[in-house]
C-alpha atoms as a PDB file:
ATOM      1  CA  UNK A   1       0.000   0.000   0.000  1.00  0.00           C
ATOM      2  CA  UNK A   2       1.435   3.821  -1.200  1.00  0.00           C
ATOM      3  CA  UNK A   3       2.402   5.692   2.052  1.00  0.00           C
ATOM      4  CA  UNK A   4       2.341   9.634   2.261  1.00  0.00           C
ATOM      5  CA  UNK A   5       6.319   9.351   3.621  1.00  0.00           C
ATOM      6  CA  UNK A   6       9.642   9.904   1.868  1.00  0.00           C
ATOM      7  CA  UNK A   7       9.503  10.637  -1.756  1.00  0.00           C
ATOM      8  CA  UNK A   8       6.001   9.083  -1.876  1.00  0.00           C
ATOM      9  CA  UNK A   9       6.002  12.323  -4.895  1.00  0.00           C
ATOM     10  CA  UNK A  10       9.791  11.537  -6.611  1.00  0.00           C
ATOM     11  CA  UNK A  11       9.655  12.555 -10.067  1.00  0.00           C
ATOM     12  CA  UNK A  12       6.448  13.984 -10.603  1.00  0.00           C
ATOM     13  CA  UNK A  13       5.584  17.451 -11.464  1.00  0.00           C
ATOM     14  CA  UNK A  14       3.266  20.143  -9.225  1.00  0.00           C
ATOM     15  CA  UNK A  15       2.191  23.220 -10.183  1.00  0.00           C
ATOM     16  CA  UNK A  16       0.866  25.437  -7.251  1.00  0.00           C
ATOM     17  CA  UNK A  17      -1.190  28.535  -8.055  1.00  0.00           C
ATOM     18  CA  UNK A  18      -1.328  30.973  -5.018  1.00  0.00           C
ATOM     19  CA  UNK A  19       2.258  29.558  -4.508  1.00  0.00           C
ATOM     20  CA  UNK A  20       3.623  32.691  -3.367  1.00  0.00           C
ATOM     21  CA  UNK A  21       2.515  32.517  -0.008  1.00  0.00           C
ATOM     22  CA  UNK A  22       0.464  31.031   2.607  1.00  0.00           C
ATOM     23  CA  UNK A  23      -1.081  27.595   2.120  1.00  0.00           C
ATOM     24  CA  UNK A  24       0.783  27.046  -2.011  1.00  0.00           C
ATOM     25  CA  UNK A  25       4.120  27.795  -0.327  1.00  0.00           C
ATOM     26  CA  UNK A  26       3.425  25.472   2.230  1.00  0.00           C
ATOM     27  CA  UNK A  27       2.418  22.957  -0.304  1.00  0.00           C
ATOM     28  CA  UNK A  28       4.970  23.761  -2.595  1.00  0.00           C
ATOM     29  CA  UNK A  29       7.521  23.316   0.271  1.00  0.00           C
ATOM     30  CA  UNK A  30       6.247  19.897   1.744  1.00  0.00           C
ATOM     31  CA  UNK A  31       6.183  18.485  -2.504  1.00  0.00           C
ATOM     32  CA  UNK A  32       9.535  19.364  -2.768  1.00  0.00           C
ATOM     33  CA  UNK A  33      10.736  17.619   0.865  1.00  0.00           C
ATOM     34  CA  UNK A  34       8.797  14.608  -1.027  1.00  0.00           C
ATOM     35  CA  UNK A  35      10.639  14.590  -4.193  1.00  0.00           C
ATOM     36  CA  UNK A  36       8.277  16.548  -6.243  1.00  0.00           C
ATOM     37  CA  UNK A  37       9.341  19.003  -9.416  1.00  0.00           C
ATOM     38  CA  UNK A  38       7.506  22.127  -8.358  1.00  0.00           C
ATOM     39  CA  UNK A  39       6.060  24.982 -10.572  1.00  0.00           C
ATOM     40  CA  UNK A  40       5.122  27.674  -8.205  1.00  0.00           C
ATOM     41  CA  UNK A  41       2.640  30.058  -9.973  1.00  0.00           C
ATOM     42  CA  UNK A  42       1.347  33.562  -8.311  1.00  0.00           C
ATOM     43  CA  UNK A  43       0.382  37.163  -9.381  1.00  0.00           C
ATOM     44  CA  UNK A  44       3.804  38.089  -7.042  1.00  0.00           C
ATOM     45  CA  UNK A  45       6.429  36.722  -9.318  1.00  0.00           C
ATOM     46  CA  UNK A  46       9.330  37.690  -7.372  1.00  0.00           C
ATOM     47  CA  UNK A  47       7.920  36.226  -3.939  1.00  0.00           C
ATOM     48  CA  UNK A  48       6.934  33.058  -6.066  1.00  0.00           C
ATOM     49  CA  UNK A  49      10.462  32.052  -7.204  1.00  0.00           C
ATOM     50  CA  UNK A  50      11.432  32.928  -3.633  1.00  0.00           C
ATOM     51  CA  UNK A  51       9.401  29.799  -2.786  1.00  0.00           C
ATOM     52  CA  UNK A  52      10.827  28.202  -5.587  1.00  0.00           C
ATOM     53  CA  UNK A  53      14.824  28.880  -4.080  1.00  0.00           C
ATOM     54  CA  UNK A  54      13.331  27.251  -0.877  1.00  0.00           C
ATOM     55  CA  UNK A  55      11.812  24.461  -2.995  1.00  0.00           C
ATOM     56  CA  UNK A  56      15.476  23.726  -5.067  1.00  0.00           C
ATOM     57  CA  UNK A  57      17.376  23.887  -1.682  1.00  0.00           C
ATOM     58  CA  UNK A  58      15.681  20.566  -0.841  1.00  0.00           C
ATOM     59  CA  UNK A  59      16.678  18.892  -3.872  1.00  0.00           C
ATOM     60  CA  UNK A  60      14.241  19.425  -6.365  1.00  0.00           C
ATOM     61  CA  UNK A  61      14.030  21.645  -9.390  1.00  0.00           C
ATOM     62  CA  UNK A  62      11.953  24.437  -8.875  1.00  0.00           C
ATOM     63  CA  UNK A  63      10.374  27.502 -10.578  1.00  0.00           C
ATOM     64  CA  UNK A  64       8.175  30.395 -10.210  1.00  0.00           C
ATOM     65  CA  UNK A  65       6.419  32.690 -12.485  1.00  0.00           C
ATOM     66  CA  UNK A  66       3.590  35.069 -13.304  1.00  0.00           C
ATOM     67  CA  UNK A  67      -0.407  33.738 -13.696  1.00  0.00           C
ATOM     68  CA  UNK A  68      -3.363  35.683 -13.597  1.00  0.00           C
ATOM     69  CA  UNK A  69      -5.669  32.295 -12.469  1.00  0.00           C
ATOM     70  CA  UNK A  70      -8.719  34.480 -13.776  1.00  0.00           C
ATOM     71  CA  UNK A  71      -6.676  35.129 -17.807  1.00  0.00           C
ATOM     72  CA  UNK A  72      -7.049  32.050 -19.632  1.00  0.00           C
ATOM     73  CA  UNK A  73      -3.878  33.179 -21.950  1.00  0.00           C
ATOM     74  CA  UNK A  74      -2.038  33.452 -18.434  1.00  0.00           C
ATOM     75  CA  UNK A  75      -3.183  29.820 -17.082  1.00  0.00           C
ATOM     76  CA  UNK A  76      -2.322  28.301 -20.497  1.00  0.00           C
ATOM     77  CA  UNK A  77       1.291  30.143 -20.754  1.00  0.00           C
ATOM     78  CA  UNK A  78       2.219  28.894 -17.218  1.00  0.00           C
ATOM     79  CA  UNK A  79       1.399  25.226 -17.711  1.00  0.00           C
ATOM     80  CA  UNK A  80       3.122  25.535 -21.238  1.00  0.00           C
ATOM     81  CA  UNK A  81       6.117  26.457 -19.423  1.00  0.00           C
ATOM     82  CA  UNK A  82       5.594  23.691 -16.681  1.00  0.00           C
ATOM     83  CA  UNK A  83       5.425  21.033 -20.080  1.00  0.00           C
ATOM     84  CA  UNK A  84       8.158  22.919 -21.512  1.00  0.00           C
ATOM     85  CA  UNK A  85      10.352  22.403 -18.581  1.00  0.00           C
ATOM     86  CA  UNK A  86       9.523  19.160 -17.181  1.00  0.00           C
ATOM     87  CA  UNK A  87       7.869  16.649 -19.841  1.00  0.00           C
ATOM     88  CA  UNK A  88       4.588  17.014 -18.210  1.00  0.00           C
ATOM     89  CA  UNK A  89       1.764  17.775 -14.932  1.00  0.00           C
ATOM     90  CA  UNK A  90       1.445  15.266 -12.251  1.00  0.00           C
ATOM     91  CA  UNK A  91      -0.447  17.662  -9.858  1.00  0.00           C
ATOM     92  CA  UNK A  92      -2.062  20.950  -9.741  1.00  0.00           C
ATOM     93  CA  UNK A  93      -2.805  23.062  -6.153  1.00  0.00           C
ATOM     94  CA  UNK A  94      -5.484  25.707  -7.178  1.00  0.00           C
ATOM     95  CA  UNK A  95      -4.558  27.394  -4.016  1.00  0.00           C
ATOM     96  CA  UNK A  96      -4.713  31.031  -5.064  1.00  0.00           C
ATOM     97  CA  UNK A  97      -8.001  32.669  -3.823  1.00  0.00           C
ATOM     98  CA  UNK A  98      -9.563  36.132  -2.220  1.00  0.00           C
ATOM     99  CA  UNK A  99     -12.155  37.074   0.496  1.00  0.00           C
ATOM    100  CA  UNK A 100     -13.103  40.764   0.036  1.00  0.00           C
ATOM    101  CA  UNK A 101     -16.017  41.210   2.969  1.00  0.00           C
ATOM    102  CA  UNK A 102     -19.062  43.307   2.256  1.00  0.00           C
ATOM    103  CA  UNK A 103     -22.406  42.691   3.240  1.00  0.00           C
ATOM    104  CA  UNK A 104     -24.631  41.561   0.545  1.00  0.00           C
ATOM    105  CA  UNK A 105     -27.130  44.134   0.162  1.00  0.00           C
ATOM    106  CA  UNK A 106     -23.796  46.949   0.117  1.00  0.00           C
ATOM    107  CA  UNK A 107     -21.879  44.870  -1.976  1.00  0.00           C
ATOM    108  CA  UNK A 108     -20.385  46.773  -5.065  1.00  0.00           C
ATOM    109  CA  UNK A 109     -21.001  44.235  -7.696  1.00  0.00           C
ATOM    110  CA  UNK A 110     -17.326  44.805  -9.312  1.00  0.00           C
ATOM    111  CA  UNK A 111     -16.124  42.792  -5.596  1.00  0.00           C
ATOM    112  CA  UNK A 112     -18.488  40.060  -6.132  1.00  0.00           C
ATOM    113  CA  UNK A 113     -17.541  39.441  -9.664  1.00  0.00           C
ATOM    114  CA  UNK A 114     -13.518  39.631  -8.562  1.00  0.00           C
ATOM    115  CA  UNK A 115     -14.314  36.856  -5.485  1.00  0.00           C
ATOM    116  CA  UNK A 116     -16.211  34.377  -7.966  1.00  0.00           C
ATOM    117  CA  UNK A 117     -13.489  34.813 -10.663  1.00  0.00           C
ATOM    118  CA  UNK A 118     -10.776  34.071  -8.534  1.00  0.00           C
ATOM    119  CA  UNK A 119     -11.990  31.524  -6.581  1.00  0.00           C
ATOM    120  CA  UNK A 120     -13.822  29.897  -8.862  1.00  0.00           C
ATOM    121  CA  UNK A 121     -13.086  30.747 -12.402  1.00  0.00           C
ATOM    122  CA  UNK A 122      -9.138  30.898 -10.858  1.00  0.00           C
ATOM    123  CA  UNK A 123      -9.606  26.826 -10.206  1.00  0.00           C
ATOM    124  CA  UNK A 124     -11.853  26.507 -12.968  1.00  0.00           C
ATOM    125  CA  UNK A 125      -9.117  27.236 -15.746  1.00  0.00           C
ATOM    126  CA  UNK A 126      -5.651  25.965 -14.564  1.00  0.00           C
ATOM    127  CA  UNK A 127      -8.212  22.598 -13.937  1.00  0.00           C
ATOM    128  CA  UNK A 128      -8.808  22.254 -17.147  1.00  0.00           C
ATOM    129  CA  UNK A 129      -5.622  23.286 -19.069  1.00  0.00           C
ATOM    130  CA  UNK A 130      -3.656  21.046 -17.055  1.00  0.00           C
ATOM    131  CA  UNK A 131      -6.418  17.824 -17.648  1.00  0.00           C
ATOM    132  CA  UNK A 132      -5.798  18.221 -20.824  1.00  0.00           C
ATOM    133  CA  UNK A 133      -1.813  17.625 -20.266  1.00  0.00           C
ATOM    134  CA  UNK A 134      -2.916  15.126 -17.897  1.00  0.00           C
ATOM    135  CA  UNK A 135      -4.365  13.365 -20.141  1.00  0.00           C
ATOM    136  CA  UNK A 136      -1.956  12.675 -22.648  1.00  0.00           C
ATOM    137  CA  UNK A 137       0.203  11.479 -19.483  1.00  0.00           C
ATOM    138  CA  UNK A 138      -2.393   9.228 -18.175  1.00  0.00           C
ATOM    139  CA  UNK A 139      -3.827  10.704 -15.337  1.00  0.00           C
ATOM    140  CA  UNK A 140      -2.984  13.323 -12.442  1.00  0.00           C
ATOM    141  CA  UNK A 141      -4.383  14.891  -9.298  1.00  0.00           C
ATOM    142  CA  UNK A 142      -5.973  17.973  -8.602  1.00  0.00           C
ATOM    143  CA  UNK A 143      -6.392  19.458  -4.939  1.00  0.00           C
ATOM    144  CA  UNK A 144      -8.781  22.615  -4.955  1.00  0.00           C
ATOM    145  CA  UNK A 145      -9.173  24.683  -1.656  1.00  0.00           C
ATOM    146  CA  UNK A 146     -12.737  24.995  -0.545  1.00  0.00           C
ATOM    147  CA  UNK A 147     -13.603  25.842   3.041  1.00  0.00           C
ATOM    148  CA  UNK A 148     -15.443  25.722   6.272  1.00  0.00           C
ATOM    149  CA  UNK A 149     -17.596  28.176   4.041  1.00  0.00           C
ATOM    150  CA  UNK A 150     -18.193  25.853   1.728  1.00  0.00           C
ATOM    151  CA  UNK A 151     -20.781  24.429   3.896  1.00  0.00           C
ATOM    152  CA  UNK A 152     -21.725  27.033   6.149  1.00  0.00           C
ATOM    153  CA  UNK A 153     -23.247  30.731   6.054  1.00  0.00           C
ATOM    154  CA  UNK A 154     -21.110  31.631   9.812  1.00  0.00           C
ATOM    155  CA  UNK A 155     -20.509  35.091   9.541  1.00  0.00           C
ATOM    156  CA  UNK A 156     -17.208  35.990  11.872  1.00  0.00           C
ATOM    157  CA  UNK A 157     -17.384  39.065  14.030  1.00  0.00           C
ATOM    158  CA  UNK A 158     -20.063  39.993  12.044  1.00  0.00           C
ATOM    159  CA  UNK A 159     -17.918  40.463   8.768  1.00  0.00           C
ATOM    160  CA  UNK A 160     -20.545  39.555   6.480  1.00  0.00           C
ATOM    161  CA  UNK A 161     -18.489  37.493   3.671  1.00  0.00           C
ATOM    162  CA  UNK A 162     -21.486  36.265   0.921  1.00  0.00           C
ATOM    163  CA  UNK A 163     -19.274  36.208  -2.124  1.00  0.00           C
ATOM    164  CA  UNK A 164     -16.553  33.851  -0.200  1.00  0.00           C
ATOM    165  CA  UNK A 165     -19.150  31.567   0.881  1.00  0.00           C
ATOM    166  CA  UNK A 166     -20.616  31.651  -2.501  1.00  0.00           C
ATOM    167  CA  UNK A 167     -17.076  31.020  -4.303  1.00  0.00           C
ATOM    168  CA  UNK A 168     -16.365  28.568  -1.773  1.00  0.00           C
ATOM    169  CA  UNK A 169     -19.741  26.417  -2.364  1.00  0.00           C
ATOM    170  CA  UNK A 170     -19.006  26.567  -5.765  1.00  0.00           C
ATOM    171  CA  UNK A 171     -15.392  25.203  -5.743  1.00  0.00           C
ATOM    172  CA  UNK A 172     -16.703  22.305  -3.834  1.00  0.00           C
ATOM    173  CA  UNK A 173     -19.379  20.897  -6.270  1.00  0.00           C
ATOM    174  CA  UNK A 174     -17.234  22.385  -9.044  1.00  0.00           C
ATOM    175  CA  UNK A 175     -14.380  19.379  -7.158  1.00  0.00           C
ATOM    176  CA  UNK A 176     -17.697  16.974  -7.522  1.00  0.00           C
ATOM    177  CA  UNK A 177     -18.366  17.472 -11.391  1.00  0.00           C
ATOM    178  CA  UNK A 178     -14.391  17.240 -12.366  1.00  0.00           C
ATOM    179  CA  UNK A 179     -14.219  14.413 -10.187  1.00  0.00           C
ATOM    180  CA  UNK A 180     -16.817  12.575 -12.130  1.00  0.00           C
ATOM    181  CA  UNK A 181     -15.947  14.075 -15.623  1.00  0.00           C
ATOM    182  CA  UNK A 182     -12.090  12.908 -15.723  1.00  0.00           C
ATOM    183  CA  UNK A 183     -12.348   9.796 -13.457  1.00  0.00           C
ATOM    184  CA  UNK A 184     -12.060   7.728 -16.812  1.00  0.00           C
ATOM    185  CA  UNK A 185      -8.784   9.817 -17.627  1.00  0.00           C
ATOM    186  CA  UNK A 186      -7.897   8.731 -14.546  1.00  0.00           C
ATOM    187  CA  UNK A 187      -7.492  12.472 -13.275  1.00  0.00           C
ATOM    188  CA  UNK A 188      -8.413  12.415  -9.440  1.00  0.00           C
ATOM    189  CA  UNK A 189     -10.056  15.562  -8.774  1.00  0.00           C
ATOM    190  CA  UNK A 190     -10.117  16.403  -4.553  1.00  0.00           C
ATOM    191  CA  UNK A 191     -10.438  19.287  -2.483  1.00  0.00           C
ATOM    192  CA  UNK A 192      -9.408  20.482   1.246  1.00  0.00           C
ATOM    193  CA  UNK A 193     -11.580  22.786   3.431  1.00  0.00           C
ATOM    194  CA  UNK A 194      -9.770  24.494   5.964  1.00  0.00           C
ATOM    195  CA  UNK A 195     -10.746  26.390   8.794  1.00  0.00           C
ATOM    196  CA  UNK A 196      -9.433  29.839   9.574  1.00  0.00           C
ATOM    197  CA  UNK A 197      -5.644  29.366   8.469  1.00  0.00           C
ATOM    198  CA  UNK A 198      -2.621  32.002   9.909  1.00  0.00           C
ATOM    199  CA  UNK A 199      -1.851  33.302   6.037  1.00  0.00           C
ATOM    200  CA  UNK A 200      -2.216  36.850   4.718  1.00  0.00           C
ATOM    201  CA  UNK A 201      -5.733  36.094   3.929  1.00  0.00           C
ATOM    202  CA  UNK A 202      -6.737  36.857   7.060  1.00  0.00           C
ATOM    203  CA  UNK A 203      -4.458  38.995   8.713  1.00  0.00           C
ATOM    204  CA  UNK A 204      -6.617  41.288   9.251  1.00  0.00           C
ATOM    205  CA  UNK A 205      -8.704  38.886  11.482  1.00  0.00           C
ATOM    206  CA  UNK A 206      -5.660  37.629  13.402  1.00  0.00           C
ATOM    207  CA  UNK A 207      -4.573  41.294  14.778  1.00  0.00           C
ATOM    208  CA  UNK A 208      -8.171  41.495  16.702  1.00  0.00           C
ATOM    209  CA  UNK A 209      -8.115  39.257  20.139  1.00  0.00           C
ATOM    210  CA  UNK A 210     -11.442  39.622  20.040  1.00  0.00           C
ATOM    211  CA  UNK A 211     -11.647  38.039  16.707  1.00  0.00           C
ATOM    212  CA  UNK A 212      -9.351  35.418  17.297  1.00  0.00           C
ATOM    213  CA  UNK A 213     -11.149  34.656  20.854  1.00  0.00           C
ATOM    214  CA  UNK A 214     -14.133  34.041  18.785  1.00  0.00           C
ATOM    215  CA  UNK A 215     -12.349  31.532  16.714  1.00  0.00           C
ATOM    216  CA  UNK A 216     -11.213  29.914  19.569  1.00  0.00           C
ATOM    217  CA  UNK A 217     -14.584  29.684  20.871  1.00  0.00           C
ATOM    218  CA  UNK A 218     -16.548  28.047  17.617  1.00  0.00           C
ATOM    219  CA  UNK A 219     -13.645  25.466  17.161  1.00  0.00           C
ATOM    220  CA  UNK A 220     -13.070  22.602  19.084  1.00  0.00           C
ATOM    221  CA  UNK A 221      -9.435  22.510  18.855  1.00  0.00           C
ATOM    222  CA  UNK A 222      -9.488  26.038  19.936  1.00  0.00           C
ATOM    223  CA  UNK A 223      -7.070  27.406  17.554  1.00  0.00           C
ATOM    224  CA  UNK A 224      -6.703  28.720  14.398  1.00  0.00           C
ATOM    225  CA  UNK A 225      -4.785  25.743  11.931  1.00  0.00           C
ATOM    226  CA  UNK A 226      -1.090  26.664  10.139  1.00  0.00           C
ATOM    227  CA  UNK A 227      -0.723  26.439   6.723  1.00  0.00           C
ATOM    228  CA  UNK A 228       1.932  23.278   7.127  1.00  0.00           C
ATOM    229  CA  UNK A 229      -1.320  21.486   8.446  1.00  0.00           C
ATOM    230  CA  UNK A 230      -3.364  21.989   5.517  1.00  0.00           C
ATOM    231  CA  UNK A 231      -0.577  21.227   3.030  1.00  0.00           C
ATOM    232  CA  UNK A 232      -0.362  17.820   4.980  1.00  0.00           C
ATOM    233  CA  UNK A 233      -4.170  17.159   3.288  1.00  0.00           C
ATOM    234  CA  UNK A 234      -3.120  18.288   0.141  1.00  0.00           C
ATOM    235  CA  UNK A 235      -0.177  15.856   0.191  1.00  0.00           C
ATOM    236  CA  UNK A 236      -2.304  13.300   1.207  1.00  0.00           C
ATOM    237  CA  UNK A 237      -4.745  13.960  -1.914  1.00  0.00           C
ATOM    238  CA  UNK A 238      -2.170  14.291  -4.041  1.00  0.00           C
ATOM    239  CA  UNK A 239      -0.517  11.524  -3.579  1.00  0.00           C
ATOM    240  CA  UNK A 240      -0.801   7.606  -4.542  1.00  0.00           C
ATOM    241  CA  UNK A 241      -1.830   7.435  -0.880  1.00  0.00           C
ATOM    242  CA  UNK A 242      -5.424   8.597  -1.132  1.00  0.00           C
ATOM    243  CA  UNK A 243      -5.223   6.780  -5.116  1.00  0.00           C
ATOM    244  CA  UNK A 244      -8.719   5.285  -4.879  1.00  0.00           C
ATOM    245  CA  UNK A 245     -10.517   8.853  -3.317  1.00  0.00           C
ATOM    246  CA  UNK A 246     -11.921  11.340  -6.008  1.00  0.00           C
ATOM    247  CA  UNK A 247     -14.699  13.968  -5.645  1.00  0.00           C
ATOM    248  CA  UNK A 248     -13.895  14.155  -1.895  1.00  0.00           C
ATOM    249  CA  UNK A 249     -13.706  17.775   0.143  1.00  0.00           C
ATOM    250  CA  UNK A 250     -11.566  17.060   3.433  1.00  0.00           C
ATOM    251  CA  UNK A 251     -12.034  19.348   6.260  1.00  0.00           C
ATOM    252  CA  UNK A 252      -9.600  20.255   8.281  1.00  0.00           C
ATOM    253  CA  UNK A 253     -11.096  22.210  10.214  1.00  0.00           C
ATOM    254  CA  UNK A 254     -10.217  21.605  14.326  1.00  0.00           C
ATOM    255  CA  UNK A 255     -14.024  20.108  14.405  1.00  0.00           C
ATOM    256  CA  UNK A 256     -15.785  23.286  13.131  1.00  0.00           C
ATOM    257  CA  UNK A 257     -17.723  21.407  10.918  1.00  0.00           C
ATOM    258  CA  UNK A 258     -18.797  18.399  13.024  1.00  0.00           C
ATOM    259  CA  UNK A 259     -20.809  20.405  15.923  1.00  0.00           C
END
């Protein structure tokens, strides 16, 4: 049986989107410690192949460069590259993703149409562009990052956050239909849902005690999770450990989800 433990990923090839940062550096970090080729993709180009120095250091060979997750000319240039570079895509992170809090009835539409094409349109099209590499390889895996929000309207601190939750729902049975879609192509299609995660995302959350007491208080781990911990789920779902799960969301979430 495949174990998630020493180069469980030697050889193959992940691209990261959101790999600048947060959760996709995390992820791109932990591949690379497994023996993965890593393509770390972000609007921040210069922190990207910062990750990417991190990522070589361990072993690997490692890149970073420019996507726009929401220009389809961007998404196909950067896989292109990854092809280019490497022979072909073993796994794609759609990691990269926005919450821009308003609440709905004072929501300028402009924000909700940047949230949905980020978060959903942003895992949408690096999805697809890399199936169709995977393909021609015979298979892949593809984590997306849904959330707590996924499956529930909890508004935190009273930050109304519609267009996340919407995005968030949407990435989730968006996981579902891929899932289904490309199982005969052998392209496993998964998803993690974290809770609230220590990344730039929320910074403005974690610099409020009274914020952060309330997170304490809805989760049953009493903490907030680090971004290491979900890039552990992601390895897991990317890797020929979780080989017979597709169309799964995995929440890591400290027990939010189960009260």
């Amino acid at each position: 049986m495949a174990e998630v433990g020493g180069k469980s990923l030697e050889g193959k090839v992940a691209v990261v989107t959101g790999g600048a940062s947060g959760i996709g550096a995390a992820a791109g970090r932990l591949f690379a410690r497994h023996g993965a080729n890593v393509v770390l993709v972000d609007l921040n180009e210069a922190a990207a192949a910062k990750v990417a120095e991190e990522c070589a250091s361990l072993g690997v060979s490692a890149f970073g460069m420019k996507m726009d997750v929401t220009d389809e000319a961007s998404v196909e240039a950067a896989m292109t590259a990854a092809v280019q570079r490497f022979g072909r895509i073993d796994i794609v992170v759609n990691s990269a993703g926005i919450s821009l809090r308003h609440p709905a009835m004072e929501m300028p539409v402009e924000v909700w149409d940047k949230v949905l094409a980020v978060n959903v349109k942003g895992t949408f099209l690096p999805s697809r562009v890399a199936a169709r590499h995977m393909k021609a390889t015979g298979g892949g895996a593809i984590v997306n990052l849904a959330s707590i929000m996924s499956y529930s309207g909890f508004s935190l601190g009273g930050f109304a956050n519609p267009a996340y939750q919407a995005s968030k729902g949407a990435v989730l049975n968006l996981t579902r239909a891929l899932a289904v879609e490309w199982a005969p192509l052998k392209i496993r299609v998964n998803a993690v849902a974290p809770t609230y995660v220590r990344t730039p995302l929320i910074n403005a959350i974690t610099t409020r005690s009274d914020t952060m007491e309330e997170i304490r208080s809805v989760t049953p781990l009493g903490r907030i999770a680090e971004p290491e911990e979900i890039a552990e789920a992601i390895l897991f779902l990317a890797s020929p450990a979780a080989s017979m799960t597709t169309g799964h969301t995995l929440a890591v979430d400290g027990g939010f989800l189960a009260q």
